[in-house]
Protein backbone atom coordinates (compact mmCIF):
# COMPACT_ATOMS: atom_id res chain seq x y z
CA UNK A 1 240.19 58.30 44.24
CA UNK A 2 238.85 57.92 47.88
CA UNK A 3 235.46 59.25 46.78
CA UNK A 4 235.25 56.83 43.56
CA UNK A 5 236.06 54.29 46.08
CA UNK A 6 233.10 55.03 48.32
CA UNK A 7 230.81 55.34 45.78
CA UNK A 8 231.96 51.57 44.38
CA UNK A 9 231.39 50.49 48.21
CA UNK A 10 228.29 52.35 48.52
CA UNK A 11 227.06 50.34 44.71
CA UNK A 12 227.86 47.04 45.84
CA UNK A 13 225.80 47.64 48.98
CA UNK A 14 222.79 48.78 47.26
CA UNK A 15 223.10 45.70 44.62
CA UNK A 16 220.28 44.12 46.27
CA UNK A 17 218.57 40.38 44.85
CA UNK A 18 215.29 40.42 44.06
CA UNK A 19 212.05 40.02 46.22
CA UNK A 20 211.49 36.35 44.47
CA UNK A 21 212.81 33.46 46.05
CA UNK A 22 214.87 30.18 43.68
CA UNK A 23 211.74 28.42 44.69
CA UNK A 24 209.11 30.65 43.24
CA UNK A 25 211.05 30.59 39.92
CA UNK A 26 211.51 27.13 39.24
CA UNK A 27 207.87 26.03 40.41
CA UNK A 28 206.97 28.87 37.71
CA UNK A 29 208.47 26.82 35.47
CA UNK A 30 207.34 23.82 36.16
CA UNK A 31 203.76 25.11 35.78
CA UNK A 32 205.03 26.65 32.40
CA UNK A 33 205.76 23.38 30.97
CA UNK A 34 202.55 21.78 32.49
CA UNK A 35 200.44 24.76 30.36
CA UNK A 36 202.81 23.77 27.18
CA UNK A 37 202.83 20.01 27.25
CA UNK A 38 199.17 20.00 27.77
CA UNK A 39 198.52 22.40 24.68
CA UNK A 40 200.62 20.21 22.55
CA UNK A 41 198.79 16.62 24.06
CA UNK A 42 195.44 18.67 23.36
CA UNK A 43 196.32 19.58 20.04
CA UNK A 44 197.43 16.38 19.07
CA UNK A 45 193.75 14.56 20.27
CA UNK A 46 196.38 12.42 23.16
CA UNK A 47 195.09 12.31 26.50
CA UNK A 48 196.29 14.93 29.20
CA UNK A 49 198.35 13.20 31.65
CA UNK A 50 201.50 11.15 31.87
CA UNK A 51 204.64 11.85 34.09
CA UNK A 52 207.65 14.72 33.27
CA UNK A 53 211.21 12.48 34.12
CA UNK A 54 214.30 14.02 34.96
CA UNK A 55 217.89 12.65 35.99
CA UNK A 56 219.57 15.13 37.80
CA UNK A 57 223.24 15.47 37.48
CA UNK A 58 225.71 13.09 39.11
CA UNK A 59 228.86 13.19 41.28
CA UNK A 60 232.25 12.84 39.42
CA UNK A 61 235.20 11.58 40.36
CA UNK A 62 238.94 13.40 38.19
CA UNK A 63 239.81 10.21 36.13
CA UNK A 64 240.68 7.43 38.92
CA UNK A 65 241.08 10.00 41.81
CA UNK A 66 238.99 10.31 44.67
CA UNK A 67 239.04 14.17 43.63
CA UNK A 68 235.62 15.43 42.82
CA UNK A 69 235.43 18.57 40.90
CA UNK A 70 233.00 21.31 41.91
CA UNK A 71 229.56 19.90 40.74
CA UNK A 72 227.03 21.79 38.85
CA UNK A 73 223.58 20.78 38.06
CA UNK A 74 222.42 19.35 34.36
CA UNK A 75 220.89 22.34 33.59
CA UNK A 76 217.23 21.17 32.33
CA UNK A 77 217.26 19.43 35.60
CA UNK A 78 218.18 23.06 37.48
CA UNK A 79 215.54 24.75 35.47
CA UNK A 80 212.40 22.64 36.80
CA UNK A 81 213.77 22.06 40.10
CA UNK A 82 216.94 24.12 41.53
CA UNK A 83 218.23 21.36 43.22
CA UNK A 84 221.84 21.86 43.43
CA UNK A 85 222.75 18.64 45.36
CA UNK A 86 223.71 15.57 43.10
CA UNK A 87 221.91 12.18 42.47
CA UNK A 88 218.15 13.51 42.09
CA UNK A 89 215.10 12.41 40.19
CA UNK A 90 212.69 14.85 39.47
CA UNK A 91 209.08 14.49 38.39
CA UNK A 92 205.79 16.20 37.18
CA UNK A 93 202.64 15.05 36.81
CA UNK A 94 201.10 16.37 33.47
CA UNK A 95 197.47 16.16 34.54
CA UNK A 96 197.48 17.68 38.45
CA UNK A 97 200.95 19.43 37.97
CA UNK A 98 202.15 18.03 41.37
CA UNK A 99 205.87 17.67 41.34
CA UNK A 100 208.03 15.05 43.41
CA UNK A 101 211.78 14.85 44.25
CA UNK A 102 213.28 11.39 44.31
CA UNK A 103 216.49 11.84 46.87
CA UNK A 104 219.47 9.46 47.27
CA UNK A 105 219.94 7.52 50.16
CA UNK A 106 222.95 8.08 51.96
CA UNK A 107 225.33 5.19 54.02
CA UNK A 108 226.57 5.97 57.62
CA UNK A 109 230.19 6.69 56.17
CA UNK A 110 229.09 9.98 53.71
CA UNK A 111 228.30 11.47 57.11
CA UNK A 112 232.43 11.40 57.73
CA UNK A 113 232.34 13.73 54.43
CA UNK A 114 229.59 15.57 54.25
CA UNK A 115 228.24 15.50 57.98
CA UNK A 116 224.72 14.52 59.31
CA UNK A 117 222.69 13.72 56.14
CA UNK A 118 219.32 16.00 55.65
CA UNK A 119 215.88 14.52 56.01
CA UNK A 120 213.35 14.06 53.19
CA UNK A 121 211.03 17.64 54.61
CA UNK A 122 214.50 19.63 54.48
CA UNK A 123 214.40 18.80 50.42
CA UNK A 124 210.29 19.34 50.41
CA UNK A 125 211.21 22.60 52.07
CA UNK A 126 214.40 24.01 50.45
CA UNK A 127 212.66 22.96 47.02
CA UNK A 128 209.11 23.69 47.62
CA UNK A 129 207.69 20.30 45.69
CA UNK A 130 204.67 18.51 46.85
CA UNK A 131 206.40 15.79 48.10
CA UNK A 132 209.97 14.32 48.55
CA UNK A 133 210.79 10.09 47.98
CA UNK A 134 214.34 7.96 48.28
CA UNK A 135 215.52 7.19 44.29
CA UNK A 136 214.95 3.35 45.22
CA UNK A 137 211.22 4.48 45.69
CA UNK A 138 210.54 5.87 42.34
CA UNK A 139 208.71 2.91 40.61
CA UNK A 140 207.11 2.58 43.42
CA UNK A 141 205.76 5.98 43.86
CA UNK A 142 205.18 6.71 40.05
CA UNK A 143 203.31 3.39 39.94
CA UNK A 144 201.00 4.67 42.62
CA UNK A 145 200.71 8.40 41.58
CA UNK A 146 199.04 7.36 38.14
CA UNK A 147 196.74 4.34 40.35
CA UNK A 148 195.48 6.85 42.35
CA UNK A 149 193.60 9.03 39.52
CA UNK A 150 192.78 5.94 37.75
CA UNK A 151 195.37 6.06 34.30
CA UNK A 152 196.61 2.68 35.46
CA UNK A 153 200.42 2.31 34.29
CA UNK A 154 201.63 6.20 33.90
CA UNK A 155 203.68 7.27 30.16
CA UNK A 156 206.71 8.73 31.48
CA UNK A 157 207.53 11.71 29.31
CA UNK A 158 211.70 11.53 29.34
CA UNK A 159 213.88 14.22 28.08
CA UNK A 160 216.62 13.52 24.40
CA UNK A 161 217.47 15.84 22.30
CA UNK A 162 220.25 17.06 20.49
CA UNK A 163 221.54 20.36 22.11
CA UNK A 164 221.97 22.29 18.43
CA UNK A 165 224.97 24.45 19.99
CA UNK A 166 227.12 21.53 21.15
CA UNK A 167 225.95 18.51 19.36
CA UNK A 168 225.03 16.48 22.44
CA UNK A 169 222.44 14.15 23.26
CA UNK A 170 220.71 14.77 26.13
CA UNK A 171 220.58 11.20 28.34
CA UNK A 172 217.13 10.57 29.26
CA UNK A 173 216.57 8.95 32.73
CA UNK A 174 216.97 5.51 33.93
CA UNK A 175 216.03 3.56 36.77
CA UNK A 176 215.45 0.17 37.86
CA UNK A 177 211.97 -1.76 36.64
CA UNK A 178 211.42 1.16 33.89
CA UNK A 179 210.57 -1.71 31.83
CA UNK A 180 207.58 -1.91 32.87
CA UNK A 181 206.68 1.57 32.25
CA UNK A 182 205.74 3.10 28.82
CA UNK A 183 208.07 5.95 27.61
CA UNK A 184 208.00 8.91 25.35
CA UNK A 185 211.02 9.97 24.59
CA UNK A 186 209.94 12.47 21.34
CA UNK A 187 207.32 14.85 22.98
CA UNK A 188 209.45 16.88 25.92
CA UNK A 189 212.51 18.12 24.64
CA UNK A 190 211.36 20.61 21.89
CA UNK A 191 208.90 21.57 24.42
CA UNK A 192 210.86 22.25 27.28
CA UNK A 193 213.59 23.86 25.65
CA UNK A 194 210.78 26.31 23.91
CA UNK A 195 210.25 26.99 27.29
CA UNK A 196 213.63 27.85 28.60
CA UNK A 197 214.22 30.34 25.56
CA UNK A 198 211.47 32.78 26.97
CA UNK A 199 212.20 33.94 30.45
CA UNK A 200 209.44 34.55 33.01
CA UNK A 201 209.80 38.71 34.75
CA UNK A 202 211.22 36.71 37.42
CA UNK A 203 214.00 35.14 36.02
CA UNK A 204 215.09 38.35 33.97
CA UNK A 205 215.19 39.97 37.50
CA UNK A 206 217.61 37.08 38.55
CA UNK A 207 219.35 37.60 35.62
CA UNK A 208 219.68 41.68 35.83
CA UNK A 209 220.75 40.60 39.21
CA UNK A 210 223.39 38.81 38.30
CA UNK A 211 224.82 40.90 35.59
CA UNK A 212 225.19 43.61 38.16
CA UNK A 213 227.02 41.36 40.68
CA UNK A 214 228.93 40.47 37.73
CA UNK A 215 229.78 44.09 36.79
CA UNK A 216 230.88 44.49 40.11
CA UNK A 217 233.22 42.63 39.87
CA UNK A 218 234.63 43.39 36.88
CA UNK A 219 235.38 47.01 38.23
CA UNK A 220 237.16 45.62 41.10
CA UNK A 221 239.42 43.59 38.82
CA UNK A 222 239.88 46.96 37.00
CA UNK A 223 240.37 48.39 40.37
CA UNK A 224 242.80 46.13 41.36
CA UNK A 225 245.11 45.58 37.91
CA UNK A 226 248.54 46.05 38.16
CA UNK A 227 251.33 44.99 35.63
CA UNK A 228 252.81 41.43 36.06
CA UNK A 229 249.44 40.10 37.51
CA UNK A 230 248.38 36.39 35.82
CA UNK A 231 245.02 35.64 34.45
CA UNK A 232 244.61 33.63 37.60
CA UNK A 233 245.16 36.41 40.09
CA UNK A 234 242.70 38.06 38.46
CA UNK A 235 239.92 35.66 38.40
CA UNK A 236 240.52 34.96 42.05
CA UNK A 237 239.96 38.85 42.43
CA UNK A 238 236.78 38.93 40.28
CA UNK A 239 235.73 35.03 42.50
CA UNK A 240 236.11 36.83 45.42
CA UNK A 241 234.23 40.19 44.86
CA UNK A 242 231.41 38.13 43.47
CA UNK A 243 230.41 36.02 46.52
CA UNK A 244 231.65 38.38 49.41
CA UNK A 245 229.42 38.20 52.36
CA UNK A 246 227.98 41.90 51.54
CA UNK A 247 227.07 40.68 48.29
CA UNK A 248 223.97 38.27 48.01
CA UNK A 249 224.65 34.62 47.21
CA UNK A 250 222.88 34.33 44.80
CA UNK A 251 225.20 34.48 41.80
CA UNK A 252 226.83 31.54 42.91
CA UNK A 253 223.80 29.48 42.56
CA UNK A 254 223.06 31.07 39.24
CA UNK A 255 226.27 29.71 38.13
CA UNK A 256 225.05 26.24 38.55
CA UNK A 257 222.14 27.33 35.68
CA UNK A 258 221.88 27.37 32.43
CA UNK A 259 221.12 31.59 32.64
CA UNK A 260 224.85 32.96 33.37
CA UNK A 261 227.07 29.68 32.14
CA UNK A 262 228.17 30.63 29.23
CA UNK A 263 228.64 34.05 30.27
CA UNK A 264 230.75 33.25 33.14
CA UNK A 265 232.64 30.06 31.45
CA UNK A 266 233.98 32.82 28.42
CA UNK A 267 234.99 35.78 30.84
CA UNK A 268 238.78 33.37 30.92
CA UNK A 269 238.58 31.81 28.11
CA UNK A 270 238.92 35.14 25.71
């Protein structure tokens, strides 16, 4: 038993992520969809440019509480960008593939909560994007992205679609004076869900990655089963062995993706 114990240790150590950083993936992405959407605009005789809109996911509050549950990303939103704070915009230009961040703004009192807000380079940084803007910039910006290689008033391309596994809609963005702006709302969904179906070598490394944490873990619950434990005890057991210090981080970001979700969400649920 000692010895089967060692060798467990001595797996976990080895279970090492990937060479490729979040950032590398999702700008690999990003220029994925660029090479699609232009295909499809040359194919159909339509000029190649116009903006890619996102609205990343948003804060929530349990029913009237001040309780906010843990937040995860809408997960077309994680796929281009990786952002895994709440409140974002996110936007690609079709014809130079230059991508831009639109941040919230944040009042002197989140700093009670959350501590000393981070600066616009800290996003351009963590996120590697060309360039980082406040949300009450974006028709500003977008406005003056398009002026600058002539187009004049861009076509934002904005994500709905019906997810065919749950029946949703996705909710395309919003902002304020997107009146004024002319808006496809038929072109990017097919598209960019095409694109998340096939994975890129670097995301199957994430997600071979991630199934070994995973596994992991599952042996320690195995390890650790005794008669009379609850379900909960045991997904605090699995929790824990997944996102110990001598295991990389990573999976714990993943979660917040579409990739390991649904895996992850049906381990309890069974």
């Amino acid at each position: 038993m000692a010895q089967a114990c060692k060798m467990n240790e001595s797996s976990s150590l080895s279970l090492a992520p990937p060479g490729e950083s979040m950032a590398e993936v999702h700008a690999g992405n990003r220029e994925r969809l660029v090479a699609a959407l232009r295909a499809h605009l040359s194919a159909a005789g339509r000029p190649l440019r116009g903006i890619v809109l996102l609205k990343g996911g948003e804060e929530q509050t349990r029913y009237c509480t001040d309780h906010v549950p843990l937040f995860r990303q809408e997960s077309y939103f994680a796929y281009l960008f990786g952002v895994r704070e709440p409140g974002f915009y996110g936007a690609v230009d079709i014809g130079s593939g230059q991508s831009i961040l639109f941040a919230p703004r944040f009042s002197p009192d989140d700093a009670i909560w959350n501590g000393k807000p981070k600066k616009l380079p800290y996003f351009k940084d963590m996120y590697k994007v060309d360039s980082v803007f406040y949300v009450d910039e974006l028709a500003q910006v977008l406005r003056c992205e398009c002026s600058e290689h002539g187009h004049g008033e861009p076509l934002l391309f904005l994500l709905y679609g019906q997810n065919t596994d749950s029946g949703n809609y996705s909710r395309p963005a919003s902002f304020e004076g997107m009146d004024k702006f002319d808006t496809d709302l038929s072109t990017l969904h097919p598209i960019l869900t095409e694109c998340r179906v096939t994975k890129s070598d670097m995301e199957l490394a994430l997600i071979q990655h991630a199934n070994d944490v995973s596994s992991e873990a599952h042996v320690e619950v195995m390890r650790k089963i005794k008669p009379g434990m609850t379900e909960n005890q045991l997904e605090s057991t699995f929790r824990c062995h997944a996102s110990m210090p001598r295991l990389p981080a990573l999976l714990l970001h993943m979660r917040m993706c579409h990739w390991t979700e649904q895996f992850h969400s049906s381990l309890w649920t069974k």
